[in-house]
PDB file of N, CA and C in Angstrom:
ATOM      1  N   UNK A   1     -18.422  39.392 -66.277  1.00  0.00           N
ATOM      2  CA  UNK A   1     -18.740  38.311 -67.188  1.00  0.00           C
ATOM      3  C   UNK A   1     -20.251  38.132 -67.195  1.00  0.00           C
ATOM      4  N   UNK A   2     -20.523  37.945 -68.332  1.00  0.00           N
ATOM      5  CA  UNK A   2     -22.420  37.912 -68.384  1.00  0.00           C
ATOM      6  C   UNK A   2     -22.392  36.357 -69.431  1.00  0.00           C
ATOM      7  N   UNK A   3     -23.250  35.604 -68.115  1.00  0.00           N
ATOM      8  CA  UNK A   3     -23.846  34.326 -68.947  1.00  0.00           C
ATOM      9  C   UNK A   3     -25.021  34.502 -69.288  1.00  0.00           C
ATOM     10  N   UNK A   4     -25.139  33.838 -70.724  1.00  0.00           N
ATOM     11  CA  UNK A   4     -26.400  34.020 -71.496  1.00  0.00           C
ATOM     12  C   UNK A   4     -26.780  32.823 -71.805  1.00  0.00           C
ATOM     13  N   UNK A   5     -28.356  32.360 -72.098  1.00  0.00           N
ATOM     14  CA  UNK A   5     -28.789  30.745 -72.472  1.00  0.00           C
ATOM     15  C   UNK A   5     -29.173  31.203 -73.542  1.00  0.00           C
ATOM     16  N   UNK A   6     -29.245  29.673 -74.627  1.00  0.00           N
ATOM     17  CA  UNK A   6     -29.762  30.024 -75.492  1.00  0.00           C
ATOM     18  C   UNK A   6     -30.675  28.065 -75.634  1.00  0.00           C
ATOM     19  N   UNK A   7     -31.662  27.631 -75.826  1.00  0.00           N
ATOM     20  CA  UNK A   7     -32.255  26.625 -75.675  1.00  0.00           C
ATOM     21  C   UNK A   7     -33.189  26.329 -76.524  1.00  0.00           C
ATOM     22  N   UNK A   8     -33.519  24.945 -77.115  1.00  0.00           N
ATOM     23  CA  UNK A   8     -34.594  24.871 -78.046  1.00  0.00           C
ATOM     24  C   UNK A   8     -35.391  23.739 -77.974  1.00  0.00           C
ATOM     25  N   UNK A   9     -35.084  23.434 -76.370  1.00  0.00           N
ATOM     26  CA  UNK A   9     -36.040  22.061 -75.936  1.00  0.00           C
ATOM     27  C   UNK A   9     -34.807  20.684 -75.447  1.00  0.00           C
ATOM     28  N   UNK A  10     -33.882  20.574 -76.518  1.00  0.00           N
ATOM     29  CA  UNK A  10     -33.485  19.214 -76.410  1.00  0.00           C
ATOM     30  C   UNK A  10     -31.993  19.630 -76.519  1.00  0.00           C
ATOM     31  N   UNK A  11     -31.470  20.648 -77.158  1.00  0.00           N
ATOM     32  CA  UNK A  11     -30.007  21.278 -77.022  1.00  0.00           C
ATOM     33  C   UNK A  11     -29.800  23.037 -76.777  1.00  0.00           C
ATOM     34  N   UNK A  12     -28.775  23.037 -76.161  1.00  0.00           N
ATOM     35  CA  UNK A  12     -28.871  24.841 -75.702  1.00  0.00           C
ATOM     36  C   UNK A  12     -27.216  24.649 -75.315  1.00  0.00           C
ATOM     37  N   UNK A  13     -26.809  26.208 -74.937  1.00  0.00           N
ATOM     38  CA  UNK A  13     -25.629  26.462 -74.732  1.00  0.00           C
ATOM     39  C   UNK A  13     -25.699  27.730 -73.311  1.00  0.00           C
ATOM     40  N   UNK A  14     -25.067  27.364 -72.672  1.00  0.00           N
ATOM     41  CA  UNK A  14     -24.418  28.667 -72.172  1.00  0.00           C
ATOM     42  C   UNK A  14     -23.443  29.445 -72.648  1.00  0.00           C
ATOM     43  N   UNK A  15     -23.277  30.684 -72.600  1.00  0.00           N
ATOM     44  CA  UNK A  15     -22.172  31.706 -73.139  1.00  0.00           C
ATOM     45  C   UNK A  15     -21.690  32.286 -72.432  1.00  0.00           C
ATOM     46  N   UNK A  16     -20.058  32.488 -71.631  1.00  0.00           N
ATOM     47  CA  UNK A  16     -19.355  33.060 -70.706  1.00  0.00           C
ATOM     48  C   UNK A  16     -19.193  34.972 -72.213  1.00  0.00           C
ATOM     49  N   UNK A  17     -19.812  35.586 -71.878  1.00  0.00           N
ATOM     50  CA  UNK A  17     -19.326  36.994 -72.883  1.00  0.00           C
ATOM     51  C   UNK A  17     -18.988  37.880 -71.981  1.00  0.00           C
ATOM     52  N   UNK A  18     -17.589  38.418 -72.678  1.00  0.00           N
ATOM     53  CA  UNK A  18     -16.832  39.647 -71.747  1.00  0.00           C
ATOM     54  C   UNK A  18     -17.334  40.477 -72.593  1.00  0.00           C
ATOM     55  N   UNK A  19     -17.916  41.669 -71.462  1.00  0.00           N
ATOM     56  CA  UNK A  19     -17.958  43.374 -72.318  1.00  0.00           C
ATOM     57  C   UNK A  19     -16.888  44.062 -71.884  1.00  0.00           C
ATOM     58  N   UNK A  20     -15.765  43.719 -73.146  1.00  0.00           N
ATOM     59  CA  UNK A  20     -14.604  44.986 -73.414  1.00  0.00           C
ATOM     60  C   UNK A  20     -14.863  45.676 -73.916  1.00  0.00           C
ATOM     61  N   UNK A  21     -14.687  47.206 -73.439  1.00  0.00           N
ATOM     62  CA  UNK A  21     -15.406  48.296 -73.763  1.00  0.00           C
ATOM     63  C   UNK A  21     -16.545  48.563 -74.572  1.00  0.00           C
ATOM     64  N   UNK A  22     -17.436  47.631 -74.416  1.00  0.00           N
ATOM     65  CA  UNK A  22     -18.573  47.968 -75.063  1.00  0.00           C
ATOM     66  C   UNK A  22     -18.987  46.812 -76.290  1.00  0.00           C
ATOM     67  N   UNK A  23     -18.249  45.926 -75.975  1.00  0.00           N
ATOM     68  CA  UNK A  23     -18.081  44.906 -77.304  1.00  0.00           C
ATOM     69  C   UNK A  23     -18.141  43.343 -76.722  1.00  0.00           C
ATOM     70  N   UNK A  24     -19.020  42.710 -76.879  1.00  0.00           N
ATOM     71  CA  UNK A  24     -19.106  41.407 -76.413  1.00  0.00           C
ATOM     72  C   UNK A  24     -18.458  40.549 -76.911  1.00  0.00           C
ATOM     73  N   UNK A  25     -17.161  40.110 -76.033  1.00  0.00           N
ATOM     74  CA  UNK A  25     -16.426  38.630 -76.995  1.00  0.00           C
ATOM     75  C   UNK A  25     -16.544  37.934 -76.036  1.00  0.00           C
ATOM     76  N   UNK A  26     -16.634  36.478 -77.295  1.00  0.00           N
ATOM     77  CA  UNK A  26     -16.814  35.082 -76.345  1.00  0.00           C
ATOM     78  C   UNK A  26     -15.474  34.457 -75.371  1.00  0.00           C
ATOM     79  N   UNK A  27     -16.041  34.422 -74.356  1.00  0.00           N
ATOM     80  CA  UNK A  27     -14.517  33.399 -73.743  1.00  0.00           C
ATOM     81  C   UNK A  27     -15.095  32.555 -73.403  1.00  0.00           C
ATOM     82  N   UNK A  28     -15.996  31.794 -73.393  1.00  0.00           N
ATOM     83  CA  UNK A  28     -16.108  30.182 -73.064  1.00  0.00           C
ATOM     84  C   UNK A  28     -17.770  30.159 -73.727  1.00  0.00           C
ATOM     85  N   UNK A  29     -17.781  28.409 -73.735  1.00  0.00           N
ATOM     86  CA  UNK A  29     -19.477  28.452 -73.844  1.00  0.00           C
ATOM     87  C   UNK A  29     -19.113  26.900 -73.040  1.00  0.00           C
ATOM     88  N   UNK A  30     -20.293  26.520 -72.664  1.00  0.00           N
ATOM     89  CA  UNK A  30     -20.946  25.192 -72.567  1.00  0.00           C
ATOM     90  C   UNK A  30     -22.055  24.932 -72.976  1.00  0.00           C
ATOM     91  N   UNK A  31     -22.366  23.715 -73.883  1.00  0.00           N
ATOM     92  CA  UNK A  31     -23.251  23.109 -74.654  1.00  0.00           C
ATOM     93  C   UNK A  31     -23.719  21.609 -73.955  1.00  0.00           C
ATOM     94  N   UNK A  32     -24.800  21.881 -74.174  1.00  0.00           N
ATOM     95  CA  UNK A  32     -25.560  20.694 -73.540  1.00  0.00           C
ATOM     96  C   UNK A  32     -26.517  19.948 -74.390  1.00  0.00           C
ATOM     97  N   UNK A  33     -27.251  18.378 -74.345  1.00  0.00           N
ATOM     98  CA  UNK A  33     -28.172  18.064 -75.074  1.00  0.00           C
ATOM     99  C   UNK A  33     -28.614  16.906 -73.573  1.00  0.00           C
ATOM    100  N   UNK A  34     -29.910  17.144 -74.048  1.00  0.00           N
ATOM    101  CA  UNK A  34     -31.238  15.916 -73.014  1.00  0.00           C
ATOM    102  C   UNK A  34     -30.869  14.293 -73.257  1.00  0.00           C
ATOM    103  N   UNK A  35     -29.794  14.049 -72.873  1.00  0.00           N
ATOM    104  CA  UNK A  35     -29.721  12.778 -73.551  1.00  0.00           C
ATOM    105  C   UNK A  35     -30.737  11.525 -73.291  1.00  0.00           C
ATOM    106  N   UNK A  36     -31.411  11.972 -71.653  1.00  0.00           N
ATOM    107  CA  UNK A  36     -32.587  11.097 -71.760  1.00  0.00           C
ATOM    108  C   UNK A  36     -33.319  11.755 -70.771  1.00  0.00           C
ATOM    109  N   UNK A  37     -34.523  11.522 -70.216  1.00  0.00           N
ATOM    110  CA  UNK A  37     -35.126  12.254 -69.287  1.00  0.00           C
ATOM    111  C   UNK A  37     -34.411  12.422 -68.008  1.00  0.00           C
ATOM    112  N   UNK A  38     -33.750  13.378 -67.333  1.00  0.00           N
ATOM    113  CA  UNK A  38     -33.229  14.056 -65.781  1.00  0.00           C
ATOM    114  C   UNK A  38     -31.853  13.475 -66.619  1.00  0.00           C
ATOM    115  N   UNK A  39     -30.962  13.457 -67.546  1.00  0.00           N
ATOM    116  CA  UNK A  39     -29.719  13.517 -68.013  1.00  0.00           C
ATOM    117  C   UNK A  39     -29.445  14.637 -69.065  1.00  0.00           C
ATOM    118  N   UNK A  40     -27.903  15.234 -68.741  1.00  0.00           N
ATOM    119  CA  UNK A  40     -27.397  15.736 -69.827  1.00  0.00           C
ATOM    120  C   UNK A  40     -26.258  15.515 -70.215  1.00  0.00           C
ATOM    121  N   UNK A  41     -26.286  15.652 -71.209  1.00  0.00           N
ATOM    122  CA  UNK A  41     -24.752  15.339 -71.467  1.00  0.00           C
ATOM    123  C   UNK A  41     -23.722  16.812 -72.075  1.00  0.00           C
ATOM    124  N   UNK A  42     -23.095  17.129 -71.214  1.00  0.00           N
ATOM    125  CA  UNK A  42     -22.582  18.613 -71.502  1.00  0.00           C
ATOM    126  C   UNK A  42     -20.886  18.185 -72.140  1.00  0.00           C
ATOM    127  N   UNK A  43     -20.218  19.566 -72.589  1.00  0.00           N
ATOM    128  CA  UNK A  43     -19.515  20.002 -72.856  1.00  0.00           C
ATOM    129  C   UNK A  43     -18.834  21.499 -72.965  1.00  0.00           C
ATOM    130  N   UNK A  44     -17.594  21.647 -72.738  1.00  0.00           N
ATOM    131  CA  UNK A  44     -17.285  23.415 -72.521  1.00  0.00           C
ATOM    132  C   UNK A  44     -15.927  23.407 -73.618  1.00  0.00           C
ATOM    133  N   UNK A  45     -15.796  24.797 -73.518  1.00  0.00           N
ATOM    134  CA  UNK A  45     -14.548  25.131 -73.869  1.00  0.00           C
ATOM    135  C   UNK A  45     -14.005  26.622 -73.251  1.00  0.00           C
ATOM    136  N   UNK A  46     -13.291  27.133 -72.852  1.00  0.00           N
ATOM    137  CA  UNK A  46     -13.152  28.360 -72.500  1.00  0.00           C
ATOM    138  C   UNK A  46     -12.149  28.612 -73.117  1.00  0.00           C
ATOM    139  N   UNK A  47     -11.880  30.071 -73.936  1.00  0.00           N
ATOM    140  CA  UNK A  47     -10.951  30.770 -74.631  1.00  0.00           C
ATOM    141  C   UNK A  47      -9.497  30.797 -74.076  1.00  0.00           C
ATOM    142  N   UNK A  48      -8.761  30.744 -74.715  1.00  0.00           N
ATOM    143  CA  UNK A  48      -7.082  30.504 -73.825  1.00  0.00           C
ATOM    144  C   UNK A  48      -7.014  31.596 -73.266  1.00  0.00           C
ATOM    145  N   UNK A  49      -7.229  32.891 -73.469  1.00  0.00           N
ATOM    146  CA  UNK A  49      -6.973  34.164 -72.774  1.00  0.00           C
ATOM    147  C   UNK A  49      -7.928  34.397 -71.675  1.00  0.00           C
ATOM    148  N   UNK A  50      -8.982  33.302 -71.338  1.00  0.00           N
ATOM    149  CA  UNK A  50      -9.732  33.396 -70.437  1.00  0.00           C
ATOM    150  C   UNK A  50      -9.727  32.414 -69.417  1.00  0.00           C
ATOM    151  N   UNK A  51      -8.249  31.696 -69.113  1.00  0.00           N
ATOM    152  CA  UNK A  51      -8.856  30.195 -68.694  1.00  0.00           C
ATOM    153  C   UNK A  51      -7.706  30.541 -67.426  1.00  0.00           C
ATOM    154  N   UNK A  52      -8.541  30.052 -66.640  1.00  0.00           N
ATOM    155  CA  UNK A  52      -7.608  29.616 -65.049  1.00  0.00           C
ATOM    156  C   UNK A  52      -8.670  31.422 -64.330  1.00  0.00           C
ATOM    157  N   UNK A  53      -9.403  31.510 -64.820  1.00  0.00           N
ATOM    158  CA  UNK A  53     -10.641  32.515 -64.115  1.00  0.00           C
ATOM    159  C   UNK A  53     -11.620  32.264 -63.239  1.00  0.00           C
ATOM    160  N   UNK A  54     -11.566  30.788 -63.596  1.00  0.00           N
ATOM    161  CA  UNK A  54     -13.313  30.529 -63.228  1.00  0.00           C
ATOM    162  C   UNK A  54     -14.469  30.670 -63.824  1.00  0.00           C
ATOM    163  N   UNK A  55     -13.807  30.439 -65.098  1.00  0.00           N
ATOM    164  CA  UNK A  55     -15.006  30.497 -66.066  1.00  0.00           C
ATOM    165  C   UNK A  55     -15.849  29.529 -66.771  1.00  0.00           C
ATOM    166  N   UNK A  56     -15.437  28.345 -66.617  1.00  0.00           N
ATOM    167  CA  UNK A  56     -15.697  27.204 -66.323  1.00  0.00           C
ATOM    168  C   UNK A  56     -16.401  26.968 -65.666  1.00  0.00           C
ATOM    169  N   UNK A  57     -16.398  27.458 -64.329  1.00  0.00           N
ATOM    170  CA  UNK A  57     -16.816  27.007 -63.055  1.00  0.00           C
ATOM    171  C   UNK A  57     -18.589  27.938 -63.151  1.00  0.00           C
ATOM    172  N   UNK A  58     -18.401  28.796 -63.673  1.00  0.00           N
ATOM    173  CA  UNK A  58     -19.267  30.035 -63.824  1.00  0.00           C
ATOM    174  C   UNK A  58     -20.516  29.492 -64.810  1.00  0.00           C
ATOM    175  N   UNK A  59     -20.239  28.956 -65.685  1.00  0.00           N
ATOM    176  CA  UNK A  59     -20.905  28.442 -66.575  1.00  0.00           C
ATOM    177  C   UNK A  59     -21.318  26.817 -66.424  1.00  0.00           C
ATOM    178  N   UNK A  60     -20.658  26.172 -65.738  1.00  0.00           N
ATOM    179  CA  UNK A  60     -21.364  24.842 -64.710  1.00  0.00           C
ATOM    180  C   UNK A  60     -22.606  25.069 -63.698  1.00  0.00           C
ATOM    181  N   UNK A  61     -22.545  26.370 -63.330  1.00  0.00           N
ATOM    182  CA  UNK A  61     -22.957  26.574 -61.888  1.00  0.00           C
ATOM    183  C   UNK A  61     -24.453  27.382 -62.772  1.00  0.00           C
ATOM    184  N   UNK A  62     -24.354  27.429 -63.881  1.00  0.00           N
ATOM    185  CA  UNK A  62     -25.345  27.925 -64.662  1.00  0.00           C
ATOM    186  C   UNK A  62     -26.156  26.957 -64.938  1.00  0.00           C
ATOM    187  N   UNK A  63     -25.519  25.776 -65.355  1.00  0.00           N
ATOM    188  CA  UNK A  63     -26.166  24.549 -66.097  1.00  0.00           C
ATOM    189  C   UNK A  63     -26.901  23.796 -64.903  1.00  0.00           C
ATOM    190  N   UNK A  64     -25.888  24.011 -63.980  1.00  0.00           N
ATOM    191  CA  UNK A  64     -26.966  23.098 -62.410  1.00  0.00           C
ATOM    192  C   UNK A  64     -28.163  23.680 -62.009  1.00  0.00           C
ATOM    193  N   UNK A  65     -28.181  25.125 -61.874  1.00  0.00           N
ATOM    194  CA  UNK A  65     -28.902  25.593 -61.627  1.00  0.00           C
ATOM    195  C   UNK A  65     -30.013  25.971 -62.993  1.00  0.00           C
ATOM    196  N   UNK A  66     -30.061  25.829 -63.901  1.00  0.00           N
ATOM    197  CA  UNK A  66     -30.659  25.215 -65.275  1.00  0.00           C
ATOM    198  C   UNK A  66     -31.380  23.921 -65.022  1.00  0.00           C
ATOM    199  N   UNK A  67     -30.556  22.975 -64.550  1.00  0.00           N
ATOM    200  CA  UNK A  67     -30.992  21.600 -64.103  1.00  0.00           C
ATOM    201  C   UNK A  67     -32.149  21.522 -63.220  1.00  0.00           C
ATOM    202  N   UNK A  68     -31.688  22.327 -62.400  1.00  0.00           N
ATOM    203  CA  UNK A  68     -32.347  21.996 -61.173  1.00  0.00           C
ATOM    204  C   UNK A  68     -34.165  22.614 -61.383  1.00  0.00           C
TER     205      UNK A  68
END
């Protein structure tokens, strides 16, 4: 699984992307916005064929360490 950021100051996303054979599909993202200075206010979704993985967890552990 390869997480990717994508950011533009005040909103960004993480992207959980599987490379099946050579082809990047999405199974989860989390989206975030600055809701005030040292806050965010996030949200996820992970793909039904991808969920109970830890992919969730994968893409949190992105955003903290984003945070931090």
């Amino acid at each position: 699984m390869d997480i990717q950021q994508q950011d533009d100051g005040k909103h960004g996303l993480f992207q959980a992307l599987d490379n099946d054979n050579g082809k990047e599909k999405l199974a989860g993202e989390m989206t975030y916005t600055s809701a005030v200075e040292e806050m965010f206010i996030i949200d996820h979704d992970v793909l039904e064929d991808y969920r109970g993985q830890g992919i969730g967890r994968q893409l949190l552990d992105a955003v903290v360490a984003f945070a931090r």
